[in-house]
PDB file of N, CA and C in Angstrom:
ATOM      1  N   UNK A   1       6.271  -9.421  35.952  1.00  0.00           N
ATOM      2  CA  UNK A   1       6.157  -7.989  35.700  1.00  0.00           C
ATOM      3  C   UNK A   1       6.516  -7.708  34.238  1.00  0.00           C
ATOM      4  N   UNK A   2       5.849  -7.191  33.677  1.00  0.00           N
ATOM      5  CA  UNK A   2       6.067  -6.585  32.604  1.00  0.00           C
ATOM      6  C   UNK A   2       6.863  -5.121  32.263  1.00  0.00           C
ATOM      7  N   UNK A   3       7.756  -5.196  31.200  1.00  0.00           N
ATOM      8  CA  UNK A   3       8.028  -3.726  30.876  1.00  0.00           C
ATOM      9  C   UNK A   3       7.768  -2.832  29.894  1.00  0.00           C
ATOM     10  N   UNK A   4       7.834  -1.666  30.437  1.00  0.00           N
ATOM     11  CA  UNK A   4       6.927  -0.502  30.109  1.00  0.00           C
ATOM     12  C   UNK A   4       8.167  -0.133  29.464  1.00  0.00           C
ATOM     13  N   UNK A   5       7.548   0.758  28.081  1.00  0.00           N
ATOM     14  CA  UNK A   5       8.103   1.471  27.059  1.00  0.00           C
ATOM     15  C   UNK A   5       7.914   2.834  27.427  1.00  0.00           C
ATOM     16  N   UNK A   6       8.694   3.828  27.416  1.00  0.00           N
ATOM     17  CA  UNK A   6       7.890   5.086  27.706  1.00  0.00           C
ATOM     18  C   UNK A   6       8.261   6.049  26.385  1.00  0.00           C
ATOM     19  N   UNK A   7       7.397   6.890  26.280  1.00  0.00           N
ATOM     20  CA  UNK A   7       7.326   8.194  25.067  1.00  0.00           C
ATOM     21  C   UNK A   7       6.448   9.368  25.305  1.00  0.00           C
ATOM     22  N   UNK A   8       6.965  10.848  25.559  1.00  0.00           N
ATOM     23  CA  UNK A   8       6.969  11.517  26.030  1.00  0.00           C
ATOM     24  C   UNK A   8       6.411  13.162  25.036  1.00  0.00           C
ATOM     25  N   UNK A   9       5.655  13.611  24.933  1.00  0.00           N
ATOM     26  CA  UNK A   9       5.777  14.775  24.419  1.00  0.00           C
ATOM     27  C   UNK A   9       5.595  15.758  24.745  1.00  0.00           C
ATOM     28  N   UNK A  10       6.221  16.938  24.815  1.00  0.00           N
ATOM     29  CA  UNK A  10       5.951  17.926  25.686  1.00  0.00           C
ATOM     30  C   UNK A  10       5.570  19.524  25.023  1.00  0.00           C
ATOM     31  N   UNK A  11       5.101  20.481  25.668  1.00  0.00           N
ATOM     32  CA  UNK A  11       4.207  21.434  25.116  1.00  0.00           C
ATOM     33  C   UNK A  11       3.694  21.586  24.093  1.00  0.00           C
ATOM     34  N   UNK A  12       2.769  20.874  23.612  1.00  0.00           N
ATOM     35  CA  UNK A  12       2.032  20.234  22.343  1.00  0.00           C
ATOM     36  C   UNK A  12       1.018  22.046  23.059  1.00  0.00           C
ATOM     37  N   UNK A  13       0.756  22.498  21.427  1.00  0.00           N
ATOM     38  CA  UNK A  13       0.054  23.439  21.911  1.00  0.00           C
ATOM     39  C   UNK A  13      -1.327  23.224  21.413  1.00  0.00           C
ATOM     40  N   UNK A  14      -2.460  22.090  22.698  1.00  0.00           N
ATOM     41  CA  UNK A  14      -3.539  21.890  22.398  1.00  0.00           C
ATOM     42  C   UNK A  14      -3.641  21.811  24.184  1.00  0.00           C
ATOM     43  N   UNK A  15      -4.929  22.433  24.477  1.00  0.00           N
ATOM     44  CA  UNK A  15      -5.302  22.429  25.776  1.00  0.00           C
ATOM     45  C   UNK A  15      -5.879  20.542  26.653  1.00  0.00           C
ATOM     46  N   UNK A  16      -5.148  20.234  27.561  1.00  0.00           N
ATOM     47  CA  UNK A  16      -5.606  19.196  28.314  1.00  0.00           C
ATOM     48  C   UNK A  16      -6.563  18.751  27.565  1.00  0.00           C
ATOM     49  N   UNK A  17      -7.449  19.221  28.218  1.00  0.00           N
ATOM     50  CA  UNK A  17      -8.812  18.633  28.139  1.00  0.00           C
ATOM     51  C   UNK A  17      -9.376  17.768  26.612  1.00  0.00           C
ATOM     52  N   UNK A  18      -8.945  18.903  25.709  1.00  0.00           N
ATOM     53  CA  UNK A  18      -9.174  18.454  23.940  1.00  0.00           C
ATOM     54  C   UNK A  18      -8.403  17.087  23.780  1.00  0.00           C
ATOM     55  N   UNK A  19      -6.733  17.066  24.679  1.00  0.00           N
ATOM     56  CA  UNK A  19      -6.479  15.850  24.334  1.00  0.00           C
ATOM     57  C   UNK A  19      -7.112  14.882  25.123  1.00  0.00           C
ATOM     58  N   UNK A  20      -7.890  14.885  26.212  1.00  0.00           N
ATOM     59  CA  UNK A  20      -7.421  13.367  26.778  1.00  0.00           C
ATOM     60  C   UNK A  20      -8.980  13.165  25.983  1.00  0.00           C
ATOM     61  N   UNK A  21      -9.808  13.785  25.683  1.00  0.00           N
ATOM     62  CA  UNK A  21     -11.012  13.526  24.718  1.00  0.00           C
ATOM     63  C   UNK A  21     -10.773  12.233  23.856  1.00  0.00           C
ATOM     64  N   UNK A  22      -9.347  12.422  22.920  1.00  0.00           N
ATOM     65  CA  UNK A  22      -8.964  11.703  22.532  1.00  0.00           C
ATOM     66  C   UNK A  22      -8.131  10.397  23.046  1.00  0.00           C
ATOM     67  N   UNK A  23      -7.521  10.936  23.968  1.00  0.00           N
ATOM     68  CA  UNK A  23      -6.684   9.647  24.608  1.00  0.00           C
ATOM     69  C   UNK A  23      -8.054   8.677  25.379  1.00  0.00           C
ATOM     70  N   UNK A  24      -8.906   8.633  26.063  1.00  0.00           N
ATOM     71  CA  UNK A  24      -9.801   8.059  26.452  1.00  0.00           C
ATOM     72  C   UNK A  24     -10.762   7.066  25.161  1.00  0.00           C
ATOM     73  N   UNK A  25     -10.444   7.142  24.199  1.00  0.00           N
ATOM     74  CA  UNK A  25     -11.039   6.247  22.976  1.00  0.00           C
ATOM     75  C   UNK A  25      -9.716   5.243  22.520  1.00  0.00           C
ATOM     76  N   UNK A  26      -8.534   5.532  22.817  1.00  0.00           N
ATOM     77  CA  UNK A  26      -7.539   4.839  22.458  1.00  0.00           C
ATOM     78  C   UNK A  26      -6.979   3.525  23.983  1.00  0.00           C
ATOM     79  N   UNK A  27      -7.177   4.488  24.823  1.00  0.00           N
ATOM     80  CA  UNK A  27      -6.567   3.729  26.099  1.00  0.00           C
ATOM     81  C   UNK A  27      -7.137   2.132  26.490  1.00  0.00           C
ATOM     82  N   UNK A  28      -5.876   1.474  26.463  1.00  0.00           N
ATOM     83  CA  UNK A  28      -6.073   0.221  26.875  1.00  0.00           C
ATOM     84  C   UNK A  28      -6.276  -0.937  25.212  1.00  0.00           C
ATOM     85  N   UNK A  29      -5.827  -0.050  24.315  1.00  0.00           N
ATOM     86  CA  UNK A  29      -6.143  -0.307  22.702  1.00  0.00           C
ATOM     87  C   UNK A  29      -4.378  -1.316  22.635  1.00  0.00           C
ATOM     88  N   UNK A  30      -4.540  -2.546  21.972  1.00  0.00           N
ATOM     89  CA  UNK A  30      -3.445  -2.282  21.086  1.00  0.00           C
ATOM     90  C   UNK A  30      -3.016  -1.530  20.066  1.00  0.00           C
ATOM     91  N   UNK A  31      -1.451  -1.203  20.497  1.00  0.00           N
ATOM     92  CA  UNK A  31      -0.582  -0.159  19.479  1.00  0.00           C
ATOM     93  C   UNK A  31      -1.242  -0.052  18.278  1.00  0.00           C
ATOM     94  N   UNK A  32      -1.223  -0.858  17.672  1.00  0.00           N
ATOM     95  CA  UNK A  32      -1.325  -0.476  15.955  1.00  0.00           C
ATOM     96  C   UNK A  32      -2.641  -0.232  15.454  1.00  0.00           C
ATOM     97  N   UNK A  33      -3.447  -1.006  16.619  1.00  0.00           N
ATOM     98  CA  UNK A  33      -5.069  -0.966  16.494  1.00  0.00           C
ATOM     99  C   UNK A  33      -5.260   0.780  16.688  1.00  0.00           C
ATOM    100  N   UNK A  34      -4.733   1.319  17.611  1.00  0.00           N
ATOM    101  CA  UNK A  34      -4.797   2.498  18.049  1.00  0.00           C
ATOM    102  C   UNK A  34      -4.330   3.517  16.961  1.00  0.00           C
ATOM    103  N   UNK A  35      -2.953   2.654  16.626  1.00  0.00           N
ATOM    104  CA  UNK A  35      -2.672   4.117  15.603  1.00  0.00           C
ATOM    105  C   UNK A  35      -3.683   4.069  14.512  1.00  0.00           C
ATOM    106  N   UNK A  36      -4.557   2.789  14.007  1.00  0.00           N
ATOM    107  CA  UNK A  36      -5.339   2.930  12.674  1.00  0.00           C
ATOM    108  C   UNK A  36      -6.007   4.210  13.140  1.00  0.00           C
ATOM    109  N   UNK A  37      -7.056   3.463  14.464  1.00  0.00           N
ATOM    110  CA  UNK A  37      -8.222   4.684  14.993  1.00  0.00           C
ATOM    111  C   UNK A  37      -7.962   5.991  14.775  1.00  0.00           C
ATOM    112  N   UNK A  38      -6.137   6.654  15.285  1.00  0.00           N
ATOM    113  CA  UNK A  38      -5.930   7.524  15.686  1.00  0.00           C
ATOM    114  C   UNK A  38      -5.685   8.798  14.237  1.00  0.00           C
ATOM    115  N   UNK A  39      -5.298   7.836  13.340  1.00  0.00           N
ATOM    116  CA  UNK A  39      -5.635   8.346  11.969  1.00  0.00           C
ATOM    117  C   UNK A  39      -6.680   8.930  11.355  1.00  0.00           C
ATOM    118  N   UNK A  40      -7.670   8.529  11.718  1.00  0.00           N
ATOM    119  CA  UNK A  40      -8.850   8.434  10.796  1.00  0.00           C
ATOM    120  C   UNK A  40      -9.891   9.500  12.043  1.00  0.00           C
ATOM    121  N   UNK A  41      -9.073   9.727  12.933  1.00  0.00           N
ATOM    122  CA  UNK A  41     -10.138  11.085  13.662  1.00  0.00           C
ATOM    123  C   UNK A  41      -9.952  12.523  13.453  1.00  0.00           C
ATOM    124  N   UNK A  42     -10.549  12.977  13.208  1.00  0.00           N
ATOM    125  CA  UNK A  42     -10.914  14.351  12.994  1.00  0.00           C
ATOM    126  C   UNK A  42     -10.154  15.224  13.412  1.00  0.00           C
ATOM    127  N   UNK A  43      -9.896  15.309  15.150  1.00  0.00           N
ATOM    128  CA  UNK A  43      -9.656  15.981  15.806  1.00  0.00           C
ATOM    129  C   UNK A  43      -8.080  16.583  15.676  1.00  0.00           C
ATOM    130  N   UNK A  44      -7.503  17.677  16.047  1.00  0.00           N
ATOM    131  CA  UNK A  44      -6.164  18.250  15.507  1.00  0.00           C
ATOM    132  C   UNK A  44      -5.407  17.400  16.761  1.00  0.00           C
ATOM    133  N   UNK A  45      -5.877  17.326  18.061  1.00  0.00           N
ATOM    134  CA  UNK A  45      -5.074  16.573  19.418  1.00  0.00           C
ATOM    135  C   UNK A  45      -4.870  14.775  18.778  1.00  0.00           C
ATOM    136  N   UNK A  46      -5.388  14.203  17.671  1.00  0.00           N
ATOM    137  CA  UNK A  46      -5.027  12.868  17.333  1.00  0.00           C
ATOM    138  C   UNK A  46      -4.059  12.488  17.125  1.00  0.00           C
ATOM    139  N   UNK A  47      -3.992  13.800  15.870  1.00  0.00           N
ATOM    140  CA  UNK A  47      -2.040  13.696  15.254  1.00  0.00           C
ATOM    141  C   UNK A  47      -1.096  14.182  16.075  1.00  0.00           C
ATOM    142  N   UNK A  48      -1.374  14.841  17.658  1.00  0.00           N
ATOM    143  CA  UNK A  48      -0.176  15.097  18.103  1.00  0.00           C
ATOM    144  C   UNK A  48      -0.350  13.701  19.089  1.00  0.00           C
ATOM    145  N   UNK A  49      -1.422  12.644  19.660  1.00  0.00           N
ATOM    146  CA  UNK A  49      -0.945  11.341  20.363  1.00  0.00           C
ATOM    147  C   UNK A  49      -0.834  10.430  19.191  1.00  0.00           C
ATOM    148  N   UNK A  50      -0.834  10.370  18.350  1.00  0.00           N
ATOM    149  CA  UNK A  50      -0.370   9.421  17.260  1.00  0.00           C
ATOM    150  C   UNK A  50       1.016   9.492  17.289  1.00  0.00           C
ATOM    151  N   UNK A  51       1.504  10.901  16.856  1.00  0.00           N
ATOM    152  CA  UNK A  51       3.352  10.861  16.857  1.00  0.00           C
ATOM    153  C   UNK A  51       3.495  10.452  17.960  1.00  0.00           C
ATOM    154  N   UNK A  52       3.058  10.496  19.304  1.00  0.00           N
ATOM    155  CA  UNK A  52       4.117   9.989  20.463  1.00  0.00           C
ATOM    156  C   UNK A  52       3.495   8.585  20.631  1.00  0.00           C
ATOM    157  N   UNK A  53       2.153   8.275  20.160  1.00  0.00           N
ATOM    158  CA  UNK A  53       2.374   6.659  20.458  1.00  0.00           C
ATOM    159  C   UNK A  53       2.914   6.011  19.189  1.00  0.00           C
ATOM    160  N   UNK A  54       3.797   6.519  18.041  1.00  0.00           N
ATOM    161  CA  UNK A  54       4.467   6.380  16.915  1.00  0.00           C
ATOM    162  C   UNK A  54       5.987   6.067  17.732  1.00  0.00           C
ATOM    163  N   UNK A  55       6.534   7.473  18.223  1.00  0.00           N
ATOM    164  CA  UNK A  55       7.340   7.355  18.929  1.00  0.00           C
ATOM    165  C   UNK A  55       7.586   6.395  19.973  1.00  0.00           C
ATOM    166  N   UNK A  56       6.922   5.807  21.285  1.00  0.00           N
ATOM    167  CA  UNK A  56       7.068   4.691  21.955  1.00  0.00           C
ATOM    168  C   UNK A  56       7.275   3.385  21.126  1.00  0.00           C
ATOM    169  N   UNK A  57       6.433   3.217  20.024  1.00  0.00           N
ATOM    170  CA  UNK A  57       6.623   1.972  18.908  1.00  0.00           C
ATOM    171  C   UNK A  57       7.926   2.136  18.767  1.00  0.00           C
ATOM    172  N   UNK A  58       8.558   3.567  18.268  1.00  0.00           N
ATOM    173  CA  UNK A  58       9.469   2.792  17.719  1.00  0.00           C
ATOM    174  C   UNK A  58      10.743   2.985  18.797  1.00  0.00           C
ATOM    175  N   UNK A  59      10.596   3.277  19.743  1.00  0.00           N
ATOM    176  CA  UNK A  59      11.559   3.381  20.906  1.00  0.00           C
ATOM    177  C   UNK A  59      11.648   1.557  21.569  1.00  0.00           C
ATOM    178  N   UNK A  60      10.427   1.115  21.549  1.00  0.00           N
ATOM    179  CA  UNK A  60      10.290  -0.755  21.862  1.00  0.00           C
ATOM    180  C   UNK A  60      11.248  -1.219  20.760  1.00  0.00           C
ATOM    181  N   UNK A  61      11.121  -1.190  19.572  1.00  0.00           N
ATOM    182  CA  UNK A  61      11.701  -1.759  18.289  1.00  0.00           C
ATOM    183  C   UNK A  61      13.012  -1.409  18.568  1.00  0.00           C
ATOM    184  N   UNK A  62      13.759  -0.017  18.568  1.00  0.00           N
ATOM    185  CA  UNK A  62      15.239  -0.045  18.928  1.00  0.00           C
ATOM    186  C   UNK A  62      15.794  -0.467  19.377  1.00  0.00           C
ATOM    187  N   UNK A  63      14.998  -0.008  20.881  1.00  0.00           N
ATOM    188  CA  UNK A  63      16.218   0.251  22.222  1.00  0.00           C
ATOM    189  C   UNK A  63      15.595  -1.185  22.584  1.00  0.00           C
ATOM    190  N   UNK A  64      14.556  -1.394  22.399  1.00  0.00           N
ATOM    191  CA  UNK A  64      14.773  -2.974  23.480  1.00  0.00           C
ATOM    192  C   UNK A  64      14.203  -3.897  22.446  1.00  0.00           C
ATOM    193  N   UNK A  65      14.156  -4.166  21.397  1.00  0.00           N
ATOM    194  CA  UNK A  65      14.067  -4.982  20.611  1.00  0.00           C
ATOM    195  C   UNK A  65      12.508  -5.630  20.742  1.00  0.00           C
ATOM    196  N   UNK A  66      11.490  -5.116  20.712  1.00  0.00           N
ATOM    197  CA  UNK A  66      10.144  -5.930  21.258  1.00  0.00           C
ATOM    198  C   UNK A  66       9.409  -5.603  19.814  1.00  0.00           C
ATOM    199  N   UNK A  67       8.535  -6.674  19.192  1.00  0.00           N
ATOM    200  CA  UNK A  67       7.954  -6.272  18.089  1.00  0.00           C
ATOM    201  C   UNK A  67       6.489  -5.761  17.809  1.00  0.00           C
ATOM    202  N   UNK A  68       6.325  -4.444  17.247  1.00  0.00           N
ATOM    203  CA  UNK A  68       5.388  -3.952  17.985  1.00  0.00           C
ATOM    204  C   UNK A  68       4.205  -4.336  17.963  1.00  0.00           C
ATOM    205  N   UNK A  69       4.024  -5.416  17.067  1.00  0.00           N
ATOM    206  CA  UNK A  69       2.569  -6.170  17.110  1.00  0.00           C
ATOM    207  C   UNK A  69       2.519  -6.929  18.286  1.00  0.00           C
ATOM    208  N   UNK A  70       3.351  -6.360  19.070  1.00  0.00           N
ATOM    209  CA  UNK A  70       3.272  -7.054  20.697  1.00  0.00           C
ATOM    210  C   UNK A  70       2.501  -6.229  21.837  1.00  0.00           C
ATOM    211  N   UNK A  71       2.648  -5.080  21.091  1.00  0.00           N
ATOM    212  CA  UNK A  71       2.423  -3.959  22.050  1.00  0.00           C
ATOM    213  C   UNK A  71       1.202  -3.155  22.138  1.00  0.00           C
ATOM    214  N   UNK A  72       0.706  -2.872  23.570  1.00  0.00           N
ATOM    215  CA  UNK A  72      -0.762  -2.517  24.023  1.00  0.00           C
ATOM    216  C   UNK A  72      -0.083  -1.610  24.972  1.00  0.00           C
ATOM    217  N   UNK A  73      -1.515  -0.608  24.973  1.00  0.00           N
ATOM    218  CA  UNK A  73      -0.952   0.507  25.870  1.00  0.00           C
ATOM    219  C   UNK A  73      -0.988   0.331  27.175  1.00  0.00           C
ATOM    220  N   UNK A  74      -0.207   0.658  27.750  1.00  0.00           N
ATOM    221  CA  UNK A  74      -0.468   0.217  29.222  1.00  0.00           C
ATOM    222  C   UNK A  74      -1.040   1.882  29.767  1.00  0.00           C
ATOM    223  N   UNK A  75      -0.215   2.586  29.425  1.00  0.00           N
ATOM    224  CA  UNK A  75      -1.127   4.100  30.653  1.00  0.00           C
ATOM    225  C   UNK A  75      -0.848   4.952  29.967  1.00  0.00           C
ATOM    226  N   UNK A  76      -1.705   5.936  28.999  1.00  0.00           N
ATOM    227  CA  UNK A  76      -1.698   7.025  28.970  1.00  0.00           C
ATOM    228  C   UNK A  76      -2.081   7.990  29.241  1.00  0.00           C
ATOM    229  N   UNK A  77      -1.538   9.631  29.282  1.00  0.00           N
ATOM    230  CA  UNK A  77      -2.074  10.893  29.506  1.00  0.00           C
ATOM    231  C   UNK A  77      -1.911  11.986  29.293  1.00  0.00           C
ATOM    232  N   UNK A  78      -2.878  12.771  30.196  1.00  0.00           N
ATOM    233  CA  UNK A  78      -2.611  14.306  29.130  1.00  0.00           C
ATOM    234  C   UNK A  78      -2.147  15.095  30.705  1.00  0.00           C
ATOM    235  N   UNK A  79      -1.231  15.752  30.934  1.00  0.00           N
ATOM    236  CA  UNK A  79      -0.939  16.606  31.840  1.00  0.00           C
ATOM    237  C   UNK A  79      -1.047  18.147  30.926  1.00  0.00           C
ATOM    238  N   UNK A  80      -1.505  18.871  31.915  1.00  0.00           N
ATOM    239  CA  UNK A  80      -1.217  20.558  31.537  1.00  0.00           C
ATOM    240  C   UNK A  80       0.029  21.007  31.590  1.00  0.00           C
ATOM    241  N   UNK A  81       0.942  21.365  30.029  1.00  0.00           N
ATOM    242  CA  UNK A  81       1.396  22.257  30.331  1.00  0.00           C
ATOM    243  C   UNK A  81       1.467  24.092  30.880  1.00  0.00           C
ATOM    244  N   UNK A  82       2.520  24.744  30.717  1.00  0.00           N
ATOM    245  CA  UNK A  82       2.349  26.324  31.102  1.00  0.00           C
ATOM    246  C   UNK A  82       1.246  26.788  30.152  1.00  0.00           C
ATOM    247  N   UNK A  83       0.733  27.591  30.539  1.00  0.00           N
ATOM    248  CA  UNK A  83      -0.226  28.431  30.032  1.00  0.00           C
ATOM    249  C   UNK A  83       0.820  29.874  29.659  1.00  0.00           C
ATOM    250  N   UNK A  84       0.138  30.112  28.390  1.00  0.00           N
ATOM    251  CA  UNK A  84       1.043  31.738  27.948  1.00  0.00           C
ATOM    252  C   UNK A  84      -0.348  32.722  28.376  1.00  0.00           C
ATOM    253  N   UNK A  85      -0.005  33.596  28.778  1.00  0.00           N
ATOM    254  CA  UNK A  85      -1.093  34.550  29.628  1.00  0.00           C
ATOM    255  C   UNK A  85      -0.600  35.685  28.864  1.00  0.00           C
ATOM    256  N   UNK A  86      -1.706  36.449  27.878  1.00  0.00           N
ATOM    257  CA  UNK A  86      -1.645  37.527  27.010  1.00  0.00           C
ATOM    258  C   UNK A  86      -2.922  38.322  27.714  1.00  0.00           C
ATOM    259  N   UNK A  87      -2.774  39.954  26.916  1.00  0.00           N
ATOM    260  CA  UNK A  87      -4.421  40.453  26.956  1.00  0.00           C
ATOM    261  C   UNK A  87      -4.411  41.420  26.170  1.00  0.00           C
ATOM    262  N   UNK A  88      -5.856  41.635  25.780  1.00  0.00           N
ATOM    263  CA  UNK A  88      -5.945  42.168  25.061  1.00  0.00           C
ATOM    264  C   UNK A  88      -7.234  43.349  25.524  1.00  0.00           C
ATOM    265  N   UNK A  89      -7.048  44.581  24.893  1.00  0.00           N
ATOM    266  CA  UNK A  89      -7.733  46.009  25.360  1.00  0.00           C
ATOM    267  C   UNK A  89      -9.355  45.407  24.489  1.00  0.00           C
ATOM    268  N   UNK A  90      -9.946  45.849  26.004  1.00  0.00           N
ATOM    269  CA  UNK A  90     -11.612  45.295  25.528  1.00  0.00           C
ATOM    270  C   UNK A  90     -11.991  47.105  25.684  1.00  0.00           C
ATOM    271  N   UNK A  91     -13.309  46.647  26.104  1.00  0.00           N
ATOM    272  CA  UNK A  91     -14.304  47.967  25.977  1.00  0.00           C
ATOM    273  C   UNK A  91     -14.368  48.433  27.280  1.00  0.00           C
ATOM    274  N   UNK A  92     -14.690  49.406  26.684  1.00  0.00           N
ATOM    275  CA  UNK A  92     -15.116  50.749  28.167  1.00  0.00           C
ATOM    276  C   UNK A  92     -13.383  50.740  29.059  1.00  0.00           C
ATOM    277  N   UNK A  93     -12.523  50.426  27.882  1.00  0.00           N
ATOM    278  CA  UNK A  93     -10.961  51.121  28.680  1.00  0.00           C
ATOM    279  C   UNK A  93     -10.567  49.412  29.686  1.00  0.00           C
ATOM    280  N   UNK A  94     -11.189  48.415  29.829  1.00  0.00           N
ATOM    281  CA  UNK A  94     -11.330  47.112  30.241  1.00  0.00           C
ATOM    282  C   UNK A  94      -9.812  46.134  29.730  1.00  0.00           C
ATOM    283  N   UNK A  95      -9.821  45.231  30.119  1.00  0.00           N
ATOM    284  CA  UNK A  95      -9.166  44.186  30.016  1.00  0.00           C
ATOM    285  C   UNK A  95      -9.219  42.993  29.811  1.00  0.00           C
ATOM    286  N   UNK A  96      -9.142  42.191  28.541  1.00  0.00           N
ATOM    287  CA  UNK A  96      -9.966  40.904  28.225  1.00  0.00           C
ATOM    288  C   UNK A  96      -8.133  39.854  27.958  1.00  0.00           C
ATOM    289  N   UNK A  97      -8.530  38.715  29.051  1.00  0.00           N
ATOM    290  CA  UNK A  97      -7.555  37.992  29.207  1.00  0.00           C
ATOM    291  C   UNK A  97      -7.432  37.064  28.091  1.00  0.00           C
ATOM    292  N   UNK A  98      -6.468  36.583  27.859  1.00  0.00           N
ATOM    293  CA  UNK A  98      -6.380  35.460  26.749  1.00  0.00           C
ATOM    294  C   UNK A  98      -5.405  34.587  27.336  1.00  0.00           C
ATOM    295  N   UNK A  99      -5.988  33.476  27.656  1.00  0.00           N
ATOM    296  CA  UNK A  99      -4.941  31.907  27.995  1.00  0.00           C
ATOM    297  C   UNK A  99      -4.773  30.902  27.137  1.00  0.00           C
ATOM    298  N   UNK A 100      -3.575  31.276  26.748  1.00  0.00           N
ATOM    299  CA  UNK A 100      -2.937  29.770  25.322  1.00  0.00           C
ATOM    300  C   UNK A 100      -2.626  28.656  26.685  1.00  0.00           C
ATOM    301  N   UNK A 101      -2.903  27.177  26.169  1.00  0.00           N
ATOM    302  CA  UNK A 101      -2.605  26.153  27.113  1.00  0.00           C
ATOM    303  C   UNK A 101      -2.205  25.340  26.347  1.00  0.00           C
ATOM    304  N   UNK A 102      -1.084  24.878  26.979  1.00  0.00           N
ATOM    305  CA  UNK A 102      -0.099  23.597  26.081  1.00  0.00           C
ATOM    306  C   UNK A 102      -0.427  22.356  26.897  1.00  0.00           C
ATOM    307  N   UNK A 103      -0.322  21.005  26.810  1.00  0.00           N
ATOM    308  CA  UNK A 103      -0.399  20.205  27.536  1.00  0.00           C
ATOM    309  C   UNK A 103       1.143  19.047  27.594  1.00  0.00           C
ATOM    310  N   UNK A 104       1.195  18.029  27.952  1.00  0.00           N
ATOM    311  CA  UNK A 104       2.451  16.947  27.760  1.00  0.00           C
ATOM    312  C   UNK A 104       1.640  15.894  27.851  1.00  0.00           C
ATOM    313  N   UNK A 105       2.338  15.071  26.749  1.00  0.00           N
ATOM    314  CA  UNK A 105       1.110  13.670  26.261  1.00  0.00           C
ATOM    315  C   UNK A 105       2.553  12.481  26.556  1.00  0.00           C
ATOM    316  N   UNK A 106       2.124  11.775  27.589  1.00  0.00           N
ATOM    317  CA  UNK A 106       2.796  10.406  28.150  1.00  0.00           C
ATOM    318  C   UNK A 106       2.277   9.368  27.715  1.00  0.00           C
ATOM    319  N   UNK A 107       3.112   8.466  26.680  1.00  0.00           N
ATOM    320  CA  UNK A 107       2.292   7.074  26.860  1.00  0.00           C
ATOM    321  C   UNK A 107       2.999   5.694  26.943  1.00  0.00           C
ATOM    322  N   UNK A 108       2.941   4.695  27.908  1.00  0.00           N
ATOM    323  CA  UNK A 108       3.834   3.380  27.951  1.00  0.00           C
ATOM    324  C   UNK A 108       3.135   2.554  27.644  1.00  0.00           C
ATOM    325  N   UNK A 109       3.544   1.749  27.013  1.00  0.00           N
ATOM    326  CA  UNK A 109       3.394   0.252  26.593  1.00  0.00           C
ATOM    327  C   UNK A 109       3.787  -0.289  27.118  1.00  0.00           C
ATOM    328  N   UNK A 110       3.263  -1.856  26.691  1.00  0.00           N
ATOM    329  CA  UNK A 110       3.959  -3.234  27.437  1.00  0.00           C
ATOM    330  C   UNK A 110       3.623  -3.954  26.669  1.00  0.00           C
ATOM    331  N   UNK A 111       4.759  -5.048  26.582  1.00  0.00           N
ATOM    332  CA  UNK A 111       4.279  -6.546  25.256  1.00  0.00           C
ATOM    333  C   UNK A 111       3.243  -7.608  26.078  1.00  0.00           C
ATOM    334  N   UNK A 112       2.542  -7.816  25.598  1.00  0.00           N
ATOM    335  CA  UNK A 112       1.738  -9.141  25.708  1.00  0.00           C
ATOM    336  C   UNK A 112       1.731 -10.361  24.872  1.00  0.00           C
TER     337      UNK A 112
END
């Protein structure tokens, strides 16, 4: 059995969906291979799974001493966080909803 590194981020304010867009091109990547990719994309959801698969790197290197050119992702994801529920006055006296959505980006490693 292998062990899993874990790194955690929570209400990143980018909706689900935008991230796992991104997490699905990285998954199953080695670490460092991943962070090059994760650099060099466009998208604003990259730089928030880059810091947390930054963060798991260097949580292996501390706390349990593993070097991270060892390390491949084992499972990542995008869960929904809370939604902030605003509104705003539309037409004809109406009501036009507005939903901000945060998500939480999980990702573990394991050395190979």
């Amino acid at each position: 059995m292998t062990y899993l590194v874990r790194s955690q981020r929570k209400y990143v304010g980018i909706s689900a969906q935008k991230v796992r867009l991104v997490i699905d091109v990285i998954r199953g990547m080695r670490a460092l291979d991943a962070m090059d990719v994760l650099s060099h994309m466009p998208q604003a959801a990259a730089h928030e799974v880059r810091k947390t698969l930054q963060s798991a790197l260097a949580n292996a290197e501390e706390n349990e001493s593993m070097a991270p050119e060892d390390m491949w992702i084992a499972e990542i994801y995008a869960d929904e966080g809370p939604r902030a529920k605003r509104y705003r006055p539309g037409a004809r006296g109406r009501v036009k909803p507005i939903i901000r959505r945060s998500s939480h980006i999980t990702v573990y490693l394991e050395e190979r």
